[in-house]
C-alpha atoms as a PDB file:
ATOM      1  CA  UNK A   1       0.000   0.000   0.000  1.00  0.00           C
ATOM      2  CA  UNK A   2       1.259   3.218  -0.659  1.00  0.00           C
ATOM      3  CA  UNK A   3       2.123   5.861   1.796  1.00  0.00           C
ATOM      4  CA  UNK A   4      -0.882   8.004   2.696  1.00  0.00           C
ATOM      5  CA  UNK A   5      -0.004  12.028   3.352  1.00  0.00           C
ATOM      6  CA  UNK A   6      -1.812  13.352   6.373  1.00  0.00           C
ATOM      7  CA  UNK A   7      -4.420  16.209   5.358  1.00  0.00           C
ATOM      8  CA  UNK A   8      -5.118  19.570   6.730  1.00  0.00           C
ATOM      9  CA  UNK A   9      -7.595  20.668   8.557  1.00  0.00           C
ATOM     10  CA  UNK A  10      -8.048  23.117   5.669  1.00  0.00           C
ATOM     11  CA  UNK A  11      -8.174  20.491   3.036  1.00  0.00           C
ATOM     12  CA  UNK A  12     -10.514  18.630   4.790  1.00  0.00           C
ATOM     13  CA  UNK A  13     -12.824  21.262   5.280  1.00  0.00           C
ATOM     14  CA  UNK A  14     -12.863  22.486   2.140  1.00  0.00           C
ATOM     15  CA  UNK A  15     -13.126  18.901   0.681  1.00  0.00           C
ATOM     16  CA  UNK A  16     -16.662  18.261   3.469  1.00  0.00           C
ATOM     17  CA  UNK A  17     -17.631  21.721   1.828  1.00  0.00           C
ATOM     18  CA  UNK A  18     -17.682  20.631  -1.899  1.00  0.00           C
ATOM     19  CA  UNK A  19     -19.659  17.513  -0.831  1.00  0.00           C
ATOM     20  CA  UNK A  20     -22.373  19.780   0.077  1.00  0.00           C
ATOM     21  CA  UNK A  21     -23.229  20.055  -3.282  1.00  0.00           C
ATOM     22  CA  UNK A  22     -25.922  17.368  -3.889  1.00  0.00           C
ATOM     23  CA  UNK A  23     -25.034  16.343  -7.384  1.00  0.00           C
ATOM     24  CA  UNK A  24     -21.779  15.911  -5.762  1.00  0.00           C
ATOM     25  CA  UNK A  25     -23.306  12.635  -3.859  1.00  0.00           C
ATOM     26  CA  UNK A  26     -25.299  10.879  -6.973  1.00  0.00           C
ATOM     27  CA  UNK A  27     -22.031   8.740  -8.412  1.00  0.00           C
ATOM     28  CA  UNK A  28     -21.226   7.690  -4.655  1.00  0.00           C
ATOM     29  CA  UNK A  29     -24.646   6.969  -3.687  1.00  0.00           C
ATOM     30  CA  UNK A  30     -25.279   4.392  -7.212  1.00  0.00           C
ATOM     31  CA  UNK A  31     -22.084   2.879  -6.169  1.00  0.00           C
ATOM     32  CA  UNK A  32     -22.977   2.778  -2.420  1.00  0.00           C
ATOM     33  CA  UNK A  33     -26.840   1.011  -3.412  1.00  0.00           C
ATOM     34  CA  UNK A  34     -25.673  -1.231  -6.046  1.00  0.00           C
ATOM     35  CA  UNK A  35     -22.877  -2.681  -3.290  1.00  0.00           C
ATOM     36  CA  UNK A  36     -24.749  -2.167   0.031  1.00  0.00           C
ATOM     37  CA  UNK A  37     -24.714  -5.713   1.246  1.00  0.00           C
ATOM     38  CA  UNK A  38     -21.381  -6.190   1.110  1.00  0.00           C
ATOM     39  CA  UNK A  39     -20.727  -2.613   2.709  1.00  0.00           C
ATOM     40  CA  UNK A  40     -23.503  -3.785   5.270  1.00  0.00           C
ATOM     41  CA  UNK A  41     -21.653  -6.809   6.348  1.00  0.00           C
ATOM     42  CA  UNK A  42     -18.455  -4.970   6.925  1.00  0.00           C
ATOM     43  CA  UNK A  43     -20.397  -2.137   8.907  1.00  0.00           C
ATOM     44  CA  UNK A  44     -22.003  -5.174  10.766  1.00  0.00           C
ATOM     45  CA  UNK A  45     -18.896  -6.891  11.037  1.00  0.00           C
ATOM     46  CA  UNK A  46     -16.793  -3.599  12.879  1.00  0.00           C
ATOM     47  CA  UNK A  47     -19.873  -3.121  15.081  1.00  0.00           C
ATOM     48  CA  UNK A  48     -19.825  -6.913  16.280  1.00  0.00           C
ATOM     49  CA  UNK A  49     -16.157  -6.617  16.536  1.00  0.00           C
ATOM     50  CA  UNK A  50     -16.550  -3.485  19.155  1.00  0.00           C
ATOM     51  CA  UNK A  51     -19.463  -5.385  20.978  1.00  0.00           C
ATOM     52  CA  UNK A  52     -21.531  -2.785  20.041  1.00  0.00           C
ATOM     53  CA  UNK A  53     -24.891  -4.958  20.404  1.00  0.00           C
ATOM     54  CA  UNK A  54     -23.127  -6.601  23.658  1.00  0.00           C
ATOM     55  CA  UNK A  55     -24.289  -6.485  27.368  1.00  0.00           C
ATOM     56  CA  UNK A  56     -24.189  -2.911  27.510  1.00  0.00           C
ATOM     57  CA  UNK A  57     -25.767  -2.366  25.355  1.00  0.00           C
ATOM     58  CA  UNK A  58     -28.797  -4.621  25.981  1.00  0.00           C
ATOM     59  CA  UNK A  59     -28.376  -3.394  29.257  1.00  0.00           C
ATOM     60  CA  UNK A  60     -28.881   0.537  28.197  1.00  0.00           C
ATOM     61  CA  UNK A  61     -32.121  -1.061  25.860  1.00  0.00           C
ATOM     62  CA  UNK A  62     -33.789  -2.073  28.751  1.00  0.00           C
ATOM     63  CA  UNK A  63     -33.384   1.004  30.759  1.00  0.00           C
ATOM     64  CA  UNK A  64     -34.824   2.825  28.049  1.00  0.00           C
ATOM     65  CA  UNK A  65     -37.680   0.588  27.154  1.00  0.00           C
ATOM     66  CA  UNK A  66     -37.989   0.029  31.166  1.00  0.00           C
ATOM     67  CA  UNK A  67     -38.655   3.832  32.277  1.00  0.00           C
ATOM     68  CA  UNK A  68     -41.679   4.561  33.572  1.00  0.00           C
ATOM     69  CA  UNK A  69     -42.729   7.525  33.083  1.00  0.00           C
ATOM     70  CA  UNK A  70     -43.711   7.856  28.925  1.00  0.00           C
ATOM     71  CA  UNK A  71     -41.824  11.389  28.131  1.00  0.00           C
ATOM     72  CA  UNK A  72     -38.710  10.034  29.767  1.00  0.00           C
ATOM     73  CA  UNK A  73     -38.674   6.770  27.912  1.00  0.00           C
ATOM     74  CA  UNK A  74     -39.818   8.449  24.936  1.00  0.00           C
ATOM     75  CA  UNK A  75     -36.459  10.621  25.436  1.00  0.00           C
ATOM     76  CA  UNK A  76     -34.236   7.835  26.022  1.00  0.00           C
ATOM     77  CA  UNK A  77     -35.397   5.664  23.532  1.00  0.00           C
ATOM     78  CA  UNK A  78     -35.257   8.593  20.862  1.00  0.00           C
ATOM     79  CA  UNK A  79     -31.028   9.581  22.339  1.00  0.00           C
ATOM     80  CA  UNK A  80     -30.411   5.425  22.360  1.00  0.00           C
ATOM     81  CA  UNK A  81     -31.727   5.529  18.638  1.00  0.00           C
ATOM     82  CA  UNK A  82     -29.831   8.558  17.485  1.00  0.00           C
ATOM     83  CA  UNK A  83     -26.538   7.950  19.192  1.00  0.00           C
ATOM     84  CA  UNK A  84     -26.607   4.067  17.464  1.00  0.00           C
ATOM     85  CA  UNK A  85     -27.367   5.868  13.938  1.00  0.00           C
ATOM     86  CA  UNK A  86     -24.173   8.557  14.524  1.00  0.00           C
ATOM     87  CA  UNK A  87     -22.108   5.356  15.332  1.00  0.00           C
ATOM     88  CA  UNK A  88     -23.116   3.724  12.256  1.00  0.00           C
ATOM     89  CA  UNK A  89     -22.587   6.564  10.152  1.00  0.00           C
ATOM     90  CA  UNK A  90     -19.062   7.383  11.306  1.00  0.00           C
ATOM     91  CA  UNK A  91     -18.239   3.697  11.082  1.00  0.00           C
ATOM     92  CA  UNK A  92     -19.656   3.842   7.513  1.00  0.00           C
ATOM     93  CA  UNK A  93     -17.905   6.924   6.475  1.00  0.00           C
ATOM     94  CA  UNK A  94     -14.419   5.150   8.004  1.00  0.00           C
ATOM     95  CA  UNK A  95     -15.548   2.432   5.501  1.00  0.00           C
ATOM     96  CA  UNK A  96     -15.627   4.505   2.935  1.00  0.00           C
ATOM     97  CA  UNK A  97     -12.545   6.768   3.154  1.00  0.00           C
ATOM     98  CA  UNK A  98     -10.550   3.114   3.798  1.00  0.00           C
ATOM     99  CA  UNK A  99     -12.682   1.875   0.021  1.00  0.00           C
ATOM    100  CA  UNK A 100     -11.608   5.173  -1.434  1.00  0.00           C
ATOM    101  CA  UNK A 101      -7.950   4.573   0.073  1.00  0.00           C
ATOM    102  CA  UNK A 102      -8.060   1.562  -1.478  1.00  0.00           C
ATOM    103  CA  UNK A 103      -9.358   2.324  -4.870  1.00  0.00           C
ATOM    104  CA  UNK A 104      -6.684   5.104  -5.237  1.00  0.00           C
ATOM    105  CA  UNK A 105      -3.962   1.969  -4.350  1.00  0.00           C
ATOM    106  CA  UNK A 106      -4.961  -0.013  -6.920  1.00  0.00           C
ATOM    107  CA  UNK A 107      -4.863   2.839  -9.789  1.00  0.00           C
ATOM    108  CA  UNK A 108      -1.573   3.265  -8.675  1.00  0.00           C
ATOM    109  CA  UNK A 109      -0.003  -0.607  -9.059  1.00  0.00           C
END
């Protein structure tokens, strides 16, 4: 594998910028669909690996289901939910800087 140059914070804020543009996203997201079950099983695979579904995580399921009072288990339920969905995006977006990585290797052999 070839050397990989660290980037700037600049670069990499200007590079999160461009992909703001929507028609930016269309190529990635028809290559992201067409291969999402493989792409699933890795995501899958790194969150098994961490134990993300383990004990405390069941255990942090219950206490959320488990509350009482509605509002409150309304709450955690709803933080539970989005803190599992940032997880799996960052994981996913590690995936895909490490396929991109990759991709850019192999032009170069």
């Amino acid at each position: 594998m070839a050397a990989r140059r660290a980037y700037t914070d600049e670069e990499v804020e200007a590079a999160v910028q461009a992909l703001s543009d929507p028609d930016r996203l269309e190529e990635a997201q028809r290559v992201v669909a067409s291969n999402a079950p493989a792409l699933q099983r890795i995501l899958n695979q790194v969150l098994q690996e961490a134990d993300w579904f383990g004990a405390a995580h069941q255990t942090q399921v219950l206490e959320a289901a488990g509350t009482a009072d509605i509002e409150e288990r309304l709450r955690a339920v709803r933080t539970l939910l989005a803190e599992e969905t940032q997880v799996s995006m960052l994981v996913g977006v590690a995936v895909g800087y490490e396929l991109a990585h990759e991709l850019m290797d192999k032009e170069k052999s």
